[in-house]
N, C-alpha and C. Protein backbone atom coordinates (compact mmCIF):
# COMPACT_ATOMS: atom_id res chain seq x y z
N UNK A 1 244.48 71.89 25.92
CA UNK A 1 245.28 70.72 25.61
C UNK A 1 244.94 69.60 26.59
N UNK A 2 244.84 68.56 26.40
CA UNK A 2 243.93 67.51 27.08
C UNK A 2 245.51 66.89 27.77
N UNK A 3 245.03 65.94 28.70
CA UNK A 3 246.28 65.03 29.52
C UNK A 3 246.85 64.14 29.09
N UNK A 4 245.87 63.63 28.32
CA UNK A 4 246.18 62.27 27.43
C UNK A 4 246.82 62.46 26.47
N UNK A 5 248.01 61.72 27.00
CA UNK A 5 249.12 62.09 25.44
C UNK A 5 248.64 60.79 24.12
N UNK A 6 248.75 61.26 23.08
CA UNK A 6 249.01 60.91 21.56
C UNK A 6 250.04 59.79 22.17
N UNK A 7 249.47 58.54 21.42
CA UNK A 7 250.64 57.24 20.95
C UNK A 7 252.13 58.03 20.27
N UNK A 8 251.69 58.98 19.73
CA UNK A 8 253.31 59.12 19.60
C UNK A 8 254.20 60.03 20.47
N UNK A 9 253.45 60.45 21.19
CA UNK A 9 254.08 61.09 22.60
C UNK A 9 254.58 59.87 23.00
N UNK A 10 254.39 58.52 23.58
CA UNK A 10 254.80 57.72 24.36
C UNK A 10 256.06 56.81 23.63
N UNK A 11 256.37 56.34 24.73
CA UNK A 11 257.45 55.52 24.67
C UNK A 11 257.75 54.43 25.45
N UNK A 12 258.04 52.75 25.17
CA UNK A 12 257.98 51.73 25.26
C UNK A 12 259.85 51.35 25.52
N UNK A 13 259.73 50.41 26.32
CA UNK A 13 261.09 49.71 26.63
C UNK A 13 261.28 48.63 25.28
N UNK A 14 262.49 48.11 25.09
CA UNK A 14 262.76 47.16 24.38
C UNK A 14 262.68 46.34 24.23
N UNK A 15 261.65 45.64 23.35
CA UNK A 15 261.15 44.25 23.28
C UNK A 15 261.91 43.17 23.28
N UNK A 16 263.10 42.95 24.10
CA UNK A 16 263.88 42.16 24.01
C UNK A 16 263.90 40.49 24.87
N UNK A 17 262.55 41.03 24.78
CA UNK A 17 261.43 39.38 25.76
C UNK A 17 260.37 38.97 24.87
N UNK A 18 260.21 37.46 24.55
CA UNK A 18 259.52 36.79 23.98
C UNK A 18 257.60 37.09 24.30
N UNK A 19 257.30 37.01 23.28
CA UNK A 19 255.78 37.30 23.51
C UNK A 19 255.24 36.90 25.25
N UNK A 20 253.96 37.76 25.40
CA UNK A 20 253.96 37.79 27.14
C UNK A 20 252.77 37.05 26.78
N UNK A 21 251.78 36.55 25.84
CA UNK A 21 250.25 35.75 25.76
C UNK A 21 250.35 34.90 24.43
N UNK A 22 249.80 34.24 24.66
CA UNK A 22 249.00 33.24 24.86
C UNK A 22 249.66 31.98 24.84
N UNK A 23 249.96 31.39 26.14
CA UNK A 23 250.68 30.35 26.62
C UNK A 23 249.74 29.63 27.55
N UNK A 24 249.83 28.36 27.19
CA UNK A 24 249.27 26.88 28.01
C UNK A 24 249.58 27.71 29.50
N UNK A 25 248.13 27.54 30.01
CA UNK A 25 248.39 27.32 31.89
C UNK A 25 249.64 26.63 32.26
N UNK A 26 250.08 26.80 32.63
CA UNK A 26 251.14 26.25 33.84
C UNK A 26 252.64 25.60 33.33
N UNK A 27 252.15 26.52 31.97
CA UNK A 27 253.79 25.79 30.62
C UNK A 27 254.54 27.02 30.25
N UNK A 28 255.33 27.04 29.62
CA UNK A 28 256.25 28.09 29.01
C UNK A 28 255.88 27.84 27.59
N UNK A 29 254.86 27.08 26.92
CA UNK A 29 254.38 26.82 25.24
C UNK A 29 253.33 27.54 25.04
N UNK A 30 253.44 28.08 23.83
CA UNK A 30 252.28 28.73 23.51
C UNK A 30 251.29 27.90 22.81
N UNK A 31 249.83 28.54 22.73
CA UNK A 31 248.96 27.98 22.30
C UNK A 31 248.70 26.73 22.03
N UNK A 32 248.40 25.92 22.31
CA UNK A 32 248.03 23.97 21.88
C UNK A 32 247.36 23.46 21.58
N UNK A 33 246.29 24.84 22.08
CA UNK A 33 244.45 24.29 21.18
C UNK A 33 244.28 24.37 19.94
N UNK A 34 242.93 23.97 19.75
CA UNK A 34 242.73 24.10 18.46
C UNK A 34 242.76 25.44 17.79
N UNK A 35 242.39 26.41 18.46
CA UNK A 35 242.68 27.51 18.19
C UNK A 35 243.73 28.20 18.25
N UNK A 36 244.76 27.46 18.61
CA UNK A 36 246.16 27.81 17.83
C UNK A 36 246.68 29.29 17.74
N UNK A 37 246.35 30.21 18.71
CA UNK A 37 246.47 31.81 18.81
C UNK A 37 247.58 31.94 18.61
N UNK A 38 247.81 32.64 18.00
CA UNK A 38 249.44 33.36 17.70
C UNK A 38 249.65 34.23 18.66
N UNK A 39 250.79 33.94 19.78
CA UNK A 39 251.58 34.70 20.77
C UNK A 39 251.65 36.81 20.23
N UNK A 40 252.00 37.34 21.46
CA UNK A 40 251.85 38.53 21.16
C UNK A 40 252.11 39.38 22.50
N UNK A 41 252.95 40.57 22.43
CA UNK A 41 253.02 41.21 23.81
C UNK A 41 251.96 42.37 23.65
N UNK A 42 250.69 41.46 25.02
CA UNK A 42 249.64 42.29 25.24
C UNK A 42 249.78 43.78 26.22
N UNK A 43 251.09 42.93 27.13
CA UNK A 43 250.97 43.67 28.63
C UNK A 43 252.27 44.52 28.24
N UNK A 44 252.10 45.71 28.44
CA UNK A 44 252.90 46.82 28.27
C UNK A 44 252.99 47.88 29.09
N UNK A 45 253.84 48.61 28.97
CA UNK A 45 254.29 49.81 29.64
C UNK A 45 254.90 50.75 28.75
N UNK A 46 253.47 52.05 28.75
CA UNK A 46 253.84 52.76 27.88
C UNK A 46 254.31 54.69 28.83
N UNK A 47 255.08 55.24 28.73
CA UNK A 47 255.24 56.70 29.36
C UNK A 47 255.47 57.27 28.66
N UNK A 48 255.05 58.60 28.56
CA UNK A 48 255.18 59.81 28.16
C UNK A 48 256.81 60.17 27.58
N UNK A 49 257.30 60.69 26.83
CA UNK A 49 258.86 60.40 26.16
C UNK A 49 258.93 61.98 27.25
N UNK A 50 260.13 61.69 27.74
CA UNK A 50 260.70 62.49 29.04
C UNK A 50 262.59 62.02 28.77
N UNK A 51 263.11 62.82 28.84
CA UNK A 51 264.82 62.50 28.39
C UNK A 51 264.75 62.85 29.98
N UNK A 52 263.91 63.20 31.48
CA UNK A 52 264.82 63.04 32.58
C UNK A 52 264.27 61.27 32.60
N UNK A 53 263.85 60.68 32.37
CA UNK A 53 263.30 59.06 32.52
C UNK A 53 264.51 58.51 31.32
N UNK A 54 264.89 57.40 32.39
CA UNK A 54 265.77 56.05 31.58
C UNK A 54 265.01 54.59 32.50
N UNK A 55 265.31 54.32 31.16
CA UNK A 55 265.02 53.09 31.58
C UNK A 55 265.99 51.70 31.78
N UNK A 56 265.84 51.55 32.76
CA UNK A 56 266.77 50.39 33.38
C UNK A 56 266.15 49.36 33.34
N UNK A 57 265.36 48.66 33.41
CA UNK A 57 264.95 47.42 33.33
C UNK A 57 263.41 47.54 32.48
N UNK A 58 263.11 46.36 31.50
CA UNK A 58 261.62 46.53 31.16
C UNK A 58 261.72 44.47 30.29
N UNK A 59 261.14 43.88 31.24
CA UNK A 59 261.64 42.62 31.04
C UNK A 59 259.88 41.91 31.19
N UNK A 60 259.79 40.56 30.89
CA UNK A 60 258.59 40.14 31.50
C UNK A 60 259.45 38.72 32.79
N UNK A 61 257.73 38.10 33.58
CA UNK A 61 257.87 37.35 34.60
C UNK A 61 257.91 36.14 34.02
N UNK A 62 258.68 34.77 34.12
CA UNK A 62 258.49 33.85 34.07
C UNK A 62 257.50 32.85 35.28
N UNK A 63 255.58 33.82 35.20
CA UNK A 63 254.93 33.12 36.28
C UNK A 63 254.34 32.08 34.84
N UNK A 64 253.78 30.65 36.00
CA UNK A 64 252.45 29.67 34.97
C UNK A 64 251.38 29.82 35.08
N UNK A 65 250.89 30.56 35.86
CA UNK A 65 249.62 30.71 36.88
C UNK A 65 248.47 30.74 35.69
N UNK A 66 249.33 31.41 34.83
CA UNK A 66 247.78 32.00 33.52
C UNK A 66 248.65 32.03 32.28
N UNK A 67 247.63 32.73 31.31
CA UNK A 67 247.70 32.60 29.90
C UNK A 67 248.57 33.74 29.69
N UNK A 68 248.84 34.62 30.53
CA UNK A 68 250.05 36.22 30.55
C UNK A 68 251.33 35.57 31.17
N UNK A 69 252.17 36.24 30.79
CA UNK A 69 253.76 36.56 31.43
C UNK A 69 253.30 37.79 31.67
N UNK A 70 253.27 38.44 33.22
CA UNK A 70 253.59 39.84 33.42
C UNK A 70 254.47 40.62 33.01
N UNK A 71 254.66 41.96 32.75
CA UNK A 71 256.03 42.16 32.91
C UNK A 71 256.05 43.29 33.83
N UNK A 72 257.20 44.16 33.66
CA UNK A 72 257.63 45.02 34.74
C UNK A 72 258.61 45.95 34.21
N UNK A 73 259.07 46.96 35.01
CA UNK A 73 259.70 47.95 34.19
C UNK A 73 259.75 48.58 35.70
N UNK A 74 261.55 48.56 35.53
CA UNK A 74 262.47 49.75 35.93
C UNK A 74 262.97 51.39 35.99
N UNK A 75 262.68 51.95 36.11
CA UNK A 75 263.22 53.46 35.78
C UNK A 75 263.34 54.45 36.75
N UNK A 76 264.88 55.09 36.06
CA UNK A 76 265.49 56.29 36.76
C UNK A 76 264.73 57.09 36.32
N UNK A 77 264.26 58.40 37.26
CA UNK A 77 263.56 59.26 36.83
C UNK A 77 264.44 60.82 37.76
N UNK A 78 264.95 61.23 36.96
CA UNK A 78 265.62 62.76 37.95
C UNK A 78 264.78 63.90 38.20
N UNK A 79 265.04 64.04 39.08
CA UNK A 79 263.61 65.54 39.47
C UNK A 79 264.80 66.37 39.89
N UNK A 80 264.74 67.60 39.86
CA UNK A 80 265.06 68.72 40.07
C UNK A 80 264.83 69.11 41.92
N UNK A 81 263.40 69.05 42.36
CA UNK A 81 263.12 69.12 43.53
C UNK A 81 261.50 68.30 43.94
N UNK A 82 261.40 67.81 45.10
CA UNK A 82 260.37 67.21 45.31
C UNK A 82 259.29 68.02 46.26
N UNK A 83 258.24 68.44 45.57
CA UNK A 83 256.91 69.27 46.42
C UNK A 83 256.15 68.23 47.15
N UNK A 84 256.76 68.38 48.21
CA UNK A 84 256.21 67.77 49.21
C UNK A 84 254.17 67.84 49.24
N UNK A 85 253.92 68.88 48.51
CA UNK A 85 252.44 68.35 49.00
C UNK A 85 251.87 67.56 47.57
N UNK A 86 252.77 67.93 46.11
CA UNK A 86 252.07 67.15 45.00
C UNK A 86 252.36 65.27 45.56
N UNK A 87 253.70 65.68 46.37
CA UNK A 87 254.19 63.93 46.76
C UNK A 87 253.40 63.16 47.23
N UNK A 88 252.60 64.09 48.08
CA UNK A 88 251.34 63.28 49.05
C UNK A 88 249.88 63.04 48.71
N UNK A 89 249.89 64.03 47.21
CA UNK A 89 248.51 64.30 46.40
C UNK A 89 248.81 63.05 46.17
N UNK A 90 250.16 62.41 45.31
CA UNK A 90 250.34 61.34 44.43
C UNK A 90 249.87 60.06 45.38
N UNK A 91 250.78 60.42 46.57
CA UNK A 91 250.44 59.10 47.17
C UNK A 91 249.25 58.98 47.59
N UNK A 92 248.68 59.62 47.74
CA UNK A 92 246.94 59.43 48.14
C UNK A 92 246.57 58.47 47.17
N UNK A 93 246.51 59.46 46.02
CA UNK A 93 245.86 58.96 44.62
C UNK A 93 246.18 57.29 44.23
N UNK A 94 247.49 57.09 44.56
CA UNK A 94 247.92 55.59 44.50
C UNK A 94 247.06 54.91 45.32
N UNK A 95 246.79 55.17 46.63
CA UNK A 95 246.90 54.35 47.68
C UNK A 95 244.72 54.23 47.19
N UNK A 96 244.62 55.45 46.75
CA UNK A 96 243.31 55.08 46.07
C UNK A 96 242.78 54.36 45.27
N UNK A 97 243.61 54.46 44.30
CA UNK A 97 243.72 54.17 42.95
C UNK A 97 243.28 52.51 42.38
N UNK A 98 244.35 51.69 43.65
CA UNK A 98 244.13 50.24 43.76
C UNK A 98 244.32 49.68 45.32
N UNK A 99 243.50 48.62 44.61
CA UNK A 99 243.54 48.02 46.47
C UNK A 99 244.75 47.29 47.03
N UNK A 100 245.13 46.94 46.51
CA UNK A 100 246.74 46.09 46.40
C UNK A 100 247.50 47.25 47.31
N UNK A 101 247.74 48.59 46.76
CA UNK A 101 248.47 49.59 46.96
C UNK A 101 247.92 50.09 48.46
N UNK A 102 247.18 49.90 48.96
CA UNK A 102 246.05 49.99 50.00
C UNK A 102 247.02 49.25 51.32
N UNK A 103 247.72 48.03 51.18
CA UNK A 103 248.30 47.37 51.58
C UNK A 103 249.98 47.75 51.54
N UNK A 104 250.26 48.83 51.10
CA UNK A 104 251.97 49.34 50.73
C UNK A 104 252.50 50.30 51.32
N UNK A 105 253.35 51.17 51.77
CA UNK A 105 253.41 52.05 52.83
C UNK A 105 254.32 52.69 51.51
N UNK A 106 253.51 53.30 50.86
CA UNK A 106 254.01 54.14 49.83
C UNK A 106 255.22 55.58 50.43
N UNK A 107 254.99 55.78 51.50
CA UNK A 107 255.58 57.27 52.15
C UNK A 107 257.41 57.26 51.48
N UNK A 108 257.83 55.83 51.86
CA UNK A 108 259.10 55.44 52.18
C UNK A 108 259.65 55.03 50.16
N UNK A 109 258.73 55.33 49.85
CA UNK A 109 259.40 54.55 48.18
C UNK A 109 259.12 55.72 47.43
N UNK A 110 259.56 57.42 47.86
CA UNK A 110 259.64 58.25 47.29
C UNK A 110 260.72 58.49 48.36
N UNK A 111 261.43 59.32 47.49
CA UNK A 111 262.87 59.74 48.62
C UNK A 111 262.78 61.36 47.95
């Protein structure tokens, strides 16, 4: 059985935020060119369907910087008990993973 779950294994927060692309640089309007793109939420957050995961927040950013609204996403997740050495596999793997995270003192944002 492979890792990669099936699209219908997963599960998405509530689209209850206006398309996250294709918006004018540095505006809250979409598209103005001639090419006239029809808006659309590119940037997502998709997890594995888990009833110990809720989701508390899954909203986008009001940045102008670019043609995206980021978004972001909240969630309770209950564990039973925490294995201290998968905790540290994980955080490795993060702190690998991206360079950003390279810069985060991951130890303290697992309890």
């Amino acid at each position: 059985m492979s890792n990669n779950p099936s699209l219908t294994q997963l599960e998405e927060g509530p689209l209850d935020f206006d398309p996250t692309y294709k918006y004018d640089i540095g505006t809250n309007n979409y598209d103005t060119s001639n090419k006239k793109r029809i808006p659309s939420w590119c940037d997502r957050i998709l997890f594995k369907k888990n009833s110990n995961v809720e989701i508390v927040k899954y909203d986008r950013v009001n940045y102008l910087t670019s043609d995206h609204k980021p978004i972001y996403g909240i969630y309770k997740v209950n564990v039973k008990r925490i294995l201290a050495k998968e905790k540290e596999k994980i955080i490795k793997e993060l702190k690998e993973s991206t360079e950003i995270s390279n810069n985060i003192d991951l130890s303290s944002k697992f309890v």
